[in-house]
PDB file of N, CA and C in Angstrom:
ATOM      1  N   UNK A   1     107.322  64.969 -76.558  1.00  0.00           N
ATOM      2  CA  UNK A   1     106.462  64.369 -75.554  1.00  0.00           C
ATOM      3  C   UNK A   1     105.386  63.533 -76.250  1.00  0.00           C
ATOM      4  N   UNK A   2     105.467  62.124 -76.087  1.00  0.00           N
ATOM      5  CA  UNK A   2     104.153  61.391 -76.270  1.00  0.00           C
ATOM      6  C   UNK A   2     102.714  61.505 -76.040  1.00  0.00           C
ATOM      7  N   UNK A   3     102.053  61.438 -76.638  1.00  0.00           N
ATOM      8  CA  UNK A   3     100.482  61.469 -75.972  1.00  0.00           C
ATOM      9  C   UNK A   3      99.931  60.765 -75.436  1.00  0.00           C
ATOM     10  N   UNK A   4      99.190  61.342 -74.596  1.00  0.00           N
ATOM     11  CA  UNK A   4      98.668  60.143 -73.456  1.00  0.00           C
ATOM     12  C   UNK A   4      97.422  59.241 -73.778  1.00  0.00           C
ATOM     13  N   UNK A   5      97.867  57.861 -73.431  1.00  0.00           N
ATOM     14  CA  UNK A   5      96.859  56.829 -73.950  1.00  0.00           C
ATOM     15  C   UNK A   5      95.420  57.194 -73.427  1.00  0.00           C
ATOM     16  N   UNK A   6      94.014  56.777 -74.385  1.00  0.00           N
ATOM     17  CA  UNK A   6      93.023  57.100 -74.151  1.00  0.00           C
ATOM     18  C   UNK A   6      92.527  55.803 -73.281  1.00  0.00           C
ATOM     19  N   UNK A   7      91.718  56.409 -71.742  1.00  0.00           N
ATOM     20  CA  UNK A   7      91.206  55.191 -70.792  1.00  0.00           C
ATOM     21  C   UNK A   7      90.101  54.712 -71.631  1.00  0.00           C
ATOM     22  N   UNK A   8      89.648  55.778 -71.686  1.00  0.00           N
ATOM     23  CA  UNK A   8      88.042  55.565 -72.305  1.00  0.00           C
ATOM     24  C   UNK A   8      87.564  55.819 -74.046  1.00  0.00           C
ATOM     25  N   UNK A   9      86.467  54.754 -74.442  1.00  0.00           N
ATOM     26  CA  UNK A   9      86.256  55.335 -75.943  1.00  0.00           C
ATOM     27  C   UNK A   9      85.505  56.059 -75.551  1.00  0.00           C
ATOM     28  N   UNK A  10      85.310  56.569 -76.972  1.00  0.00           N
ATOM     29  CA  UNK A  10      84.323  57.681 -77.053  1.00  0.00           C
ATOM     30  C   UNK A  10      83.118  57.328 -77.993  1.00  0.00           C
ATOM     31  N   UNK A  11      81.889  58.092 -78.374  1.00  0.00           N
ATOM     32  CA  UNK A  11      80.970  57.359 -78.894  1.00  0.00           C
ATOM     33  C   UNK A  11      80.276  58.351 -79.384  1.00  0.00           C
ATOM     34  N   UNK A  12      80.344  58.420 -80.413  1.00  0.00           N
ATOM     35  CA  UNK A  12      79.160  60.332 -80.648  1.00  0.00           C
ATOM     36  C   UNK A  12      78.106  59.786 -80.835  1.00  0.00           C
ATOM     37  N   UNK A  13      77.049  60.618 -80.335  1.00  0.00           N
ATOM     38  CA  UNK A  13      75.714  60.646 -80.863  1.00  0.00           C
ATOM     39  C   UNK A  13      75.091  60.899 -82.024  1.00  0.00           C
ATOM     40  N   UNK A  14      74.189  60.924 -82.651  1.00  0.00           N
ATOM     41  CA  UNK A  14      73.694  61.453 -84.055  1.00  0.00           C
ATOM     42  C   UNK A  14      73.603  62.634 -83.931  1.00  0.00           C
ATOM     43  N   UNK A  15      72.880  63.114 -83.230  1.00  0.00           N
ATOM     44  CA  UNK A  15      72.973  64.855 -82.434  1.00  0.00           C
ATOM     45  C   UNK A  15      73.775  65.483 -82.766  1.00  0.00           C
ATOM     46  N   UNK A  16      75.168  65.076 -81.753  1.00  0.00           N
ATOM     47  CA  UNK A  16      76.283  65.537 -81.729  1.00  0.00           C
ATOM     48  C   UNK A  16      77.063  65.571 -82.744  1.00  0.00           C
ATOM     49  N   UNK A  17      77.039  64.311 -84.410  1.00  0.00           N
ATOM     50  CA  UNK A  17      77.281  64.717 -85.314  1.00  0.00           C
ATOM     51  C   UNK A  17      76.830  65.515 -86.415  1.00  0.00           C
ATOM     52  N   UNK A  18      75.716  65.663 -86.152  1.00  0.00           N
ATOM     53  CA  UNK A  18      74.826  66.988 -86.242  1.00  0.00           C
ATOM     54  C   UNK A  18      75.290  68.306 -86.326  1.00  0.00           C
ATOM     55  N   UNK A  19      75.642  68.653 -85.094  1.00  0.00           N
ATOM     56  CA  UNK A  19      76.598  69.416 -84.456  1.00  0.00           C
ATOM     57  C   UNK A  19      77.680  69.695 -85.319  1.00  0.00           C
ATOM     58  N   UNK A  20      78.645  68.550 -85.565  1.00  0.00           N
ATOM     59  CA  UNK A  20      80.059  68.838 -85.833  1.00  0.00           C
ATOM     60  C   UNK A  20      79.829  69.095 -87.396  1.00  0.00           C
ATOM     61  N   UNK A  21      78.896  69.154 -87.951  1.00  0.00           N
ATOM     62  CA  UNK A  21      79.030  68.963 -89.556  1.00  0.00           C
ATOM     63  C   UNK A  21      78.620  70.622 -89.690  1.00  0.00           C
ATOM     64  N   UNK A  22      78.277  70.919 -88.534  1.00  0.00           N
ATOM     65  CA  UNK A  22      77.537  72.780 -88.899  1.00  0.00           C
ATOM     66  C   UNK A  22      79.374  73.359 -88.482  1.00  0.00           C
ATOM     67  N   UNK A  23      80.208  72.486 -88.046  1.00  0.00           N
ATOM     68  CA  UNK A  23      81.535  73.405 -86.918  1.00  0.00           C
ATOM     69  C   UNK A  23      82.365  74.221 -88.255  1.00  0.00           C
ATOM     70  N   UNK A  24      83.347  74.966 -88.283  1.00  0.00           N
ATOM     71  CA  UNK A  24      84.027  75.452 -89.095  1.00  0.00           C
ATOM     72  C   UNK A  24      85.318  74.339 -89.280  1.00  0.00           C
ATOM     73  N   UNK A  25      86.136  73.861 -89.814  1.00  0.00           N
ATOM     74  CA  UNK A  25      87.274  73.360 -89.572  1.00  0.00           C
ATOM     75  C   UNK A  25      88.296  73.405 -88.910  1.00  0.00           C
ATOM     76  N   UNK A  26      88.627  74.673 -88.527  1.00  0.00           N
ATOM     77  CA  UNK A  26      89.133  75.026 -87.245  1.00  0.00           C
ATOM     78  C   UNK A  26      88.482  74.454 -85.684  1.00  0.00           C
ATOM     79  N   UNK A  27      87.268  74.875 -85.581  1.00  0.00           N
ATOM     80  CA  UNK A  27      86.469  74.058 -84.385  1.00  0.00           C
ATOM     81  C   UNK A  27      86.434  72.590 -84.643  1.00  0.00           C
ATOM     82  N   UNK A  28      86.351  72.260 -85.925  1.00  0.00           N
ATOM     83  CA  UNK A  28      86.249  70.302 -85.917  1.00  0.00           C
ATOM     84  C   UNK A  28      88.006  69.876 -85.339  1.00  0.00           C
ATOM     85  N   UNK A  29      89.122  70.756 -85.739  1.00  0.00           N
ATOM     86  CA  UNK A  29      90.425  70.270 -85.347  1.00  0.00           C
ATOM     87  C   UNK A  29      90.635  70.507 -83.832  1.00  0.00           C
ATOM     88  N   UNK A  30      89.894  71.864 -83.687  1.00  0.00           N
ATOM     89  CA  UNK A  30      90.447  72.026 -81.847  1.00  0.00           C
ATOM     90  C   UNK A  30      89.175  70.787 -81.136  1.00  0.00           C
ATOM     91  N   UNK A  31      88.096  70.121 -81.972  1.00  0.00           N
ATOM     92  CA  UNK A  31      87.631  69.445 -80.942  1.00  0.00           C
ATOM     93  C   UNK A  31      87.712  68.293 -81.406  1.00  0.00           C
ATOM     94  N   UNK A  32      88.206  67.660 -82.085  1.00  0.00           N
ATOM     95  CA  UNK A  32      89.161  66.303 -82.204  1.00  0.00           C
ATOM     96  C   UNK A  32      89.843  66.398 -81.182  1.00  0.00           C
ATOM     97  N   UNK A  33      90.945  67.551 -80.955  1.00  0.00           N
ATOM     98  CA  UNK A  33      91.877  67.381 -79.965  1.00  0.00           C
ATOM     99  C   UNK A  33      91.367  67.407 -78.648  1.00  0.00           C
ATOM    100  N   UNK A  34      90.412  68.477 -77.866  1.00  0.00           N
ATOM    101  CA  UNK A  34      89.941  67.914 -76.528  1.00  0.00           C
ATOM    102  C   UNK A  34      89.342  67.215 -76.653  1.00  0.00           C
ATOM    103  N   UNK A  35      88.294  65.962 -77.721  1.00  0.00           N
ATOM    104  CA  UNK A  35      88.423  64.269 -77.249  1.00  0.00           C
ATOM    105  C   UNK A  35      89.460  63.858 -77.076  1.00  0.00           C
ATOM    106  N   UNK A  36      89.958  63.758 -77.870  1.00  0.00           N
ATOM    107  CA  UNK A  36      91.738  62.625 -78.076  1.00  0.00           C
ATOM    108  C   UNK A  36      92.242  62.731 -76.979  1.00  0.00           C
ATOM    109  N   UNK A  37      92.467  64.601 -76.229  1.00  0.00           N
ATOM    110  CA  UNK A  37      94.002  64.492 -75.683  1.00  0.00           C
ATOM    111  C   UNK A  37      93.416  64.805 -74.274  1.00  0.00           C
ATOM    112  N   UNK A  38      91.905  65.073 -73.927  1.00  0.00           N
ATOM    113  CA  UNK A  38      91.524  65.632 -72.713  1.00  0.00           C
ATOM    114  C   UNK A  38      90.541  64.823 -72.119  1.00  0.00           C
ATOM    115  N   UNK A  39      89.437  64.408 -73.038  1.00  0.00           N
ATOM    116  CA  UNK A  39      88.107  63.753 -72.567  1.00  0.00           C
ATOM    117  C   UNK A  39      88.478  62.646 -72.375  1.00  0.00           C
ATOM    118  N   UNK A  40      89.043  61.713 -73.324  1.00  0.00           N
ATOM    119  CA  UNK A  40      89.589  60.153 -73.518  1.00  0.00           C
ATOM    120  C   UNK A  40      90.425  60.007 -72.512  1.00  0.00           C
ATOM    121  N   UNK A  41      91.107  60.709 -72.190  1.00  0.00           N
ATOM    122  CA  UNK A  41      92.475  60.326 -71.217  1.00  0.00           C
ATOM    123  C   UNK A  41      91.750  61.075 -69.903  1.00  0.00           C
ATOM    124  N   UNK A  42      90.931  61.990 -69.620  1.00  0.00           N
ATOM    125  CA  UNK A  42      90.518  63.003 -68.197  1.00  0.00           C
ATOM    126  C   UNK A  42      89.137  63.217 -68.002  1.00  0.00           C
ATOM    127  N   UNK A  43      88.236  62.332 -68.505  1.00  0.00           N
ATOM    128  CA  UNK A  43      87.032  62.676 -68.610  1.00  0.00           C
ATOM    129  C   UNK A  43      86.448  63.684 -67.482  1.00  0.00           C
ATOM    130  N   UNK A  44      86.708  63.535 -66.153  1.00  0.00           N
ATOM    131  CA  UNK A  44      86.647  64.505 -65.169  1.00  0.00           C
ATOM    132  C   UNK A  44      87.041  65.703 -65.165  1.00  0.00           C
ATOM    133  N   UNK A  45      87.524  65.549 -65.883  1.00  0.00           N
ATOM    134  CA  UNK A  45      88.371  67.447 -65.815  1.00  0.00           C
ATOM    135  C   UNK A  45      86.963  68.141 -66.454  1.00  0.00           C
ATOM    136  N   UNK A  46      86.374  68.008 -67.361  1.00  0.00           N
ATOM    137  CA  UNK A  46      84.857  68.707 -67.980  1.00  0.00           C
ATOM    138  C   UNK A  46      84.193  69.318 -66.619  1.00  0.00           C
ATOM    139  N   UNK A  47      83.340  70.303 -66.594  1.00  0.00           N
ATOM    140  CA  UNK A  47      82.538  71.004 -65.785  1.00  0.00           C
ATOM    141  C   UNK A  47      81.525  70.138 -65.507  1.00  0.00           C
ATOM    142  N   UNK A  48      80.918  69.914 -64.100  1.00  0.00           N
ATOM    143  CA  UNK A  48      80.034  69.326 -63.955  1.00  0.00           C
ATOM    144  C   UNK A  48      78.317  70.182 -64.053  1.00  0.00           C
ATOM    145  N   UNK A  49      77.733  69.117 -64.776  1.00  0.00           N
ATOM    146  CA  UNK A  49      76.399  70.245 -64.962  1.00  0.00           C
ATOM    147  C   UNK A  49      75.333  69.846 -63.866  1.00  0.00           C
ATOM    148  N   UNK A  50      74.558  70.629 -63.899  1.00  0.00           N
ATOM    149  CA  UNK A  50      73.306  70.823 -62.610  1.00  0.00           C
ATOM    150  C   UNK A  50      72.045  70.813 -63.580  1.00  0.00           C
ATOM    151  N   UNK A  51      71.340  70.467 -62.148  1.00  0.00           N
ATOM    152  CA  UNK A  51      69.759  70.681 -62.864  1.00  0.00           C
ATOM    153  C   UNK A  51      69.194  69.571 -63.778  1.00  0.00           C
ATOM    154  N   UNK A  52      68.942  69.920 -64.426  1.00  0.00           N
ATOM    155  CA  UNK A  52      68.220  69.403 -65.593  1.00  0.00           C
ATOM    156  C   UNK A  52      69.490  68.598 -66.695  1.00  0.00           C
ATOM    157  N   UNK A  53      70.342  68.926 -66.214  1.00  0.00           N
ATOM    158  CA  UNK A  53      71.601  68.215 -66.865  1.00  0.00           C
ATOM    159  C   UNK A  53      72.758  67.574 -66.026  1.00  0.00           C
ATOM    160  N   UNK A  54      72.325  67.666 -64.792  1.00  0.00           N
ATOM    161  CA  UNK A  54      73.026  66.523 -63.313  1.00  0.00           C
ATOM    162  C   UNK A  54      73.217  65.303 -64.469  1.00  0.00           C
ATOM    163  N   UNK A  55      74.252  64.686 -64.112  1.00  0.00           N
ATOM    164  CA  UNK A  55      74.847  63.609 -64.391  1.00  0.00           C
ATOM    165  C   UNK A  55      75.942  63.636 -66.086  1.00  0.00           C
ATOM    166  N   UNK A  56      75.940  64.982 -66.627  1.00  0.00           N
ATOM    167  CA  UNK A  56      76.503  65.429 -67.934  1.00  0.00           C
ATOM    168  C   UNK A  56      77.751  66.355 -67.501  1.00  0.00           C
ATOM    169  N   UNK A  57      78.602  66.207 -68.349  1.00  0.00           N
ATOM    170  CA  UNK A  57      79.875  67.025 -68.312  1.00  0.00           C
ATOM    171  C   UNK A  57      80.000  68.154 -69.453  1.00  0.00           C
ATOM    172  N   UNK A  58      80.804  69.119 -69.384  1.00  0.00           N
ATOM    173  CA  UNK A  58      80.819  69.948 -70.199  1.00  0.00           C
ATOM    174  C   UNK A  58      82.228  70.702 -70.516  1.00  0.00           C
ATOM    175  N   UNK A  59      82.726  70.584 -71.653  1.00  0.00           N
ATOM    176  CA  UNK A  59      84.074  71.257 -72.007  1.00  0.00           C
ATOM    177  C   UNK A  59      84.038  72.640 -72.851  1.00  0.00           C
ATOM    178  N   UNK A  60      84.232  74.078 -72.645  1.00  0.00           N
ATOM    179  CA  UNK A  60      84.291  75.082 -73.679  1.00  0.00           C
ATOM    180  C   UNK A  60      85.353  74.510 -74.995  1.00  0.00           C
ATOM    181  N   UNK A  61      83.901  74.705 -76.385  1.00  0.00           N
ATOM    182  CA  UNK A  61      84.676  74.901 -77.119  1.00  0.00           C
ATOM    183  C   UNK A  61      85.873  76.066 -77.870  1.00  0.00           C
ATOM    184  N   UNK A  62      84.852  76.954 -77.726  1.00  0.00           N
ATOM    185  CA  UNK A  62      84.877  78.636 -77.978  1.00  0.00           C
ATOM    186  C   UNK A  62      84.226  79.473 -76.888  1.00  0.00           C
ATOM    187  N   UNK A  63      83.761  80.393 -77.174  1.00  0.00           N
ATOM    188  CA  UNK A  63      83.453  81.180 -76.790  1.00  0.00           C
ATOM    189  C   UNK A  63      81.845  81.293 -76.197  1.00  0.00           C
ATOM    190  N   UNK A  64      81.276  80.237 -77.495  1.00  0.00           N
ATOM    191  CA  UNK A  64      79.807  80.059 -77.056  1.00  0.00           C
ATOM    192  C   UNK A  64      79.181  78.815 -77.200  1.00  0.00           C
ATOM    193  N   UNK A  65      80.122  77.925 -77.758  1.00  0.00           N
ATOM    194  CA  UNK A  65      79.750  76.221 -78.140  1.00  0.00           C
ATOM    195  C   UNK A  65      80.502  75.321 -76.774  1.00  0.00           C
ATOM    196  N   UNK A  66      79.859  74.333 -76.887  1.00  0.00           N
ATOM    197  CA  UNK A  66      80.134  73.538 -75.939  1.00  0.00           C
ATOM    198  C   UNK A  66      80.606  72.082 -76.342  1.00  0.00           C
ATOM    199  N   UNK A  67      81.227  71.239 -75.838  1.00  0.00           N
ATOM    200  CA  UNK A  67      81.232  69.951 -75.779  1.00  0.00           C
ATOM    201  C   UNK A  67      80.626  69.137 -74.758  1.00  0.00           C
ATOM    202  N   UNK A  68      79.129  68.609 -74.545  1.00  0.00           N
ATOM    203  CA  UNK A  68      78.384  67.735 -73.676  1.00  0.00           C
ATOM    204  C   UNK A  68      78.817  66.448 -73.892  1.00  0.00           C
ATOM    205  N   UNK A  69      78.739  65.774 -72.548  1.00  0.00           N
ATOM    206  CA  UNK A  69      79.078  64.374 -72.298  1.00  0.00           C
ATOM    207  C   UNK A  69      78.755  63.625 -71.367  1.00  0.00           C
ATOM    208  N   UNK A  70      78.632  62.377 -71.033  1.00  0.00           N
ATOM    209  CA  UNK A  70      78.524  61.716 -70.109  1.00  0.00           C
ATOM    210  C   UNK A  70      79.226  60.639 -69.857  1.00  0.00           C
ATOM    211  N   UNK A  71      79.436  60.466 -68.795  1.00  0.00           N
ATOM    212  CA  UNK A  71      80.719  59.082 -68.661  1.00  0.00           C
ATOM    213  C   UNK A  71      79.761  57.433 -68.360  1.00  0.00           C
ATOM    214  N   UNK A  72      80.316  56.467 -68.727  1.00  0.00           N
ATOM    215  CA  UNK A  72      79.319  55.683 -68.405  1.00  0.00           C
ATOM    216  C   UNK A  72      80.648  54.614 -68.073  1.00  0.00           C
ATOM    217  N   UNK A  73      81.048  54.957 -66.775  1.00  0.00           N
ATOM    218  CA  UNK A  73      82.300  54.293 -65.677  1.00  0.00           C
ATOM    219  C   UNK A  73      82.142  52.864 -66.058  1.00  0.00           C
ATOM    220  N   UNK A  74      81.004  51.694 -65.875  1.00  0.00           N
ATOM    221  CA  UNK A  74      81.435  50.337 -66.318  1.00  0.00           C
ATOM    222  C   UNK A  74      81.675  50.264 -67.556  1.00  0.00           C
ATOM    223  N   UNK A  75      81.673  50.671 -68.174  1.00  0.00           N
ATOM    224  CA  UNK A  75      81.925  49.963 -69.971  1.00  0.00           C
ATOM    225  C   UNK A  75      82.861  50.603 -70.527  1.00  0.00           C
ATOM    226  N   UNK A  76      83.641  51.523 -69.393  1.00  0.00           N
ATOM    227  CA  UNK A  76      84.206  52.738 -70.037  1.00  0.00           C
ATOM    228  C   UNK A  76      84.383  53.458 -71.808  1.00  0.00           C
ATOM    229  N   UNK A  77      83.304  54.084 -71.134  1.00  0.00           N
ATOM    230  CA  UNK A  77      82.520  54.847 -72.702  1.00  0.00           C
ATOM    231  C   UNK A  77      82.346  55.980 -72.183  1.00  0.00           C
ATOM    232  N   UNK A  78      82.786  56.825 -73.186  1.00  0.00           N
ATOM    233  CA  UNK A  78      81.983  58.710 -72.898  1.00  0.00           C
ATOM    234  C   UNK A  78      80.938  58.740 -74.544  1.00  0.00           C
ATOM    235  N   UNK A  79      79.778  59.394 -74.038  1.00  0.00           N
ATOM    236  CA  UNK A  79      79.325  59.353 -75.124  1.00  0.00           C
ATOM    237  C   UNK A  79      79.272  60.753 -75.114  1.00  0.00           C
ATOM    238  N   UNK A  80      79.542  61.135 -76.489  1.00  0.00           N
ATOM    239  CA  UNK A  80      79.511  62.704 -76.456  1.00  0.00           C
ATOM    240  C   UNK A  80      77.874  63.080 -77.000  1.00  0.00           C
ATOM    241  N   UNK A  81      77.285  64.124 -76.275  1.00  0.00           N
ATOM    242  CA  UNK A  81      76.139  64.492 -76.908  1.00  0.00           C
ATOM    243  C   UNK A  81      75.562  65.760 -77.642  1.00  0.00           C
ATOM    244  N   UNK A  82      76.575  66.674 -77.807  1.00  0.00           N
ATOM    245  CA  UNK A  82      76.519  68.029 -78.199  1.00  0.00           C
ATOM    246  C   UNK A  82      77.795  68.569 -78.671  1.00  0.00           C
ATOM    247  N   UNK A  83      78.135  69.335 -79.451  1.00  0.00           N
ATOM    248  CA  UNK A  83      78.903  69.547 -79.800  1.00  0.00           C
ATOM    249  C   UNK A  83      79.075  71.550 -80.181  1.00  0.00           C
ATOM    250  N   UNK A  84      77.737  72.275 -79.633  1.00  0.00           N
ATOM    251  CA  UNK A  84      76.791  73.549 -80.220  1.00  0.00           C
ATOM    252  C   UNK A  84      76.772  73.845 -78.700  1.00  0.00           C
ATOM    253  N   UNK A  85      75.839  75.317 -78.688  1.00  0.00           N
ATOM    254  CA  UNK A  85      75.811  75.519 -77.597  1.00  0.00           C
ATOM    255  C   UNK A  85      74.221  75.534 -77.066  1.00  0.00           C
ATOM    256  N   UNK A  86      73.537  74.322 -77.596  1.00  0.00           N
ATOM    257  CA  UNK A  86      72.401  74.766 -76.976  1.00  0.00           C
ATOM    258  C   UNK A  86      72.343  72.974 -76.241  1.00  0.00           C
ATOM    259  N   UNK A  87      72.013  73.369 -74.672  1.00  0.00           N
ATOM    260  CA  UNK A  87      71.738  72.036 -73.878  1.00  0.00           C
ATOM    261  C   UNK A  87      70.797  71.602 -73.937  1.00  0.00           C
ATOM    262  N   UNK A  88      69.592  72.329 -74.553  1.00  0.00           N
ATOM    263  CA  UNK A  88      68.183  71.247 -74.651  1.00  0.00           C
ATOM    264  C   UNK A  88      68.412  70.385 -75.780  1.00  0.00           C
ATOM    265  N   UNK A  89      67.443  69.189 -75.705  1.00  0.00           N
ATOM    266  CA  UNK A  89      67.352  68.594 -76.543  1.00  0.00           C
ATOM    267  C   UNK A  89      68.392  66.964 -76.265  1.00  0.00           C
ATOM    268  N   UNK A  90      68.614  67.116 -75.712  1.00  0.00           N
ATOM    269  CA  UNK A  90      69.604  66.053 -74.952  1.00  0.00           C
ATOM    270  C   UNK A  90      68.576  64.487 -74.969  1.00  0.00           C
TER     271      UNK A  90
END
């Protein structure tokens, strides 16, 4: 089975590479793959957040880390902003 073409780029933040440089290698490979094969191609499928984080999406990485995002529909861009599990600081 082929993989499905990505609609949207993606765009990390400084933050968020922040984030990925603390991940284990195992977490940097499983979250390569939900950009590539989930966010890029389904950006909607992510949890929608409330509050203080209305307008951000959210994918489990593990157990206690997260993947934050936001879609930005005209330019089609997701910029990712977290990659850890803490939502402040956004």
């Amino acid at each position: 089975m082929e993989p499905e073409k990505a609609l949207f780029r993606l765009e990390i933040t400084r933050k968020a590479l922040k984030d990925i440089e603390h991940l284990s290698p195992k977490l940097k490979k499983k979250l390569r793959e939900i950009l590539l094969n989930r966010v890029a191609v389904d950006p909607y499928s992510g949890k929608k957040l409330v509050g203080d984080l209305s307008g951000y999406r959210s994918i489990r990485l593990n157990l206690q880390d997260r993947i934050v995002y936001r879609i930005d529909e005209e330019h089609q861009v997701i910029y990712i902003l977290r990659a850890r599990s803490h939502y402040e600081d956004l």
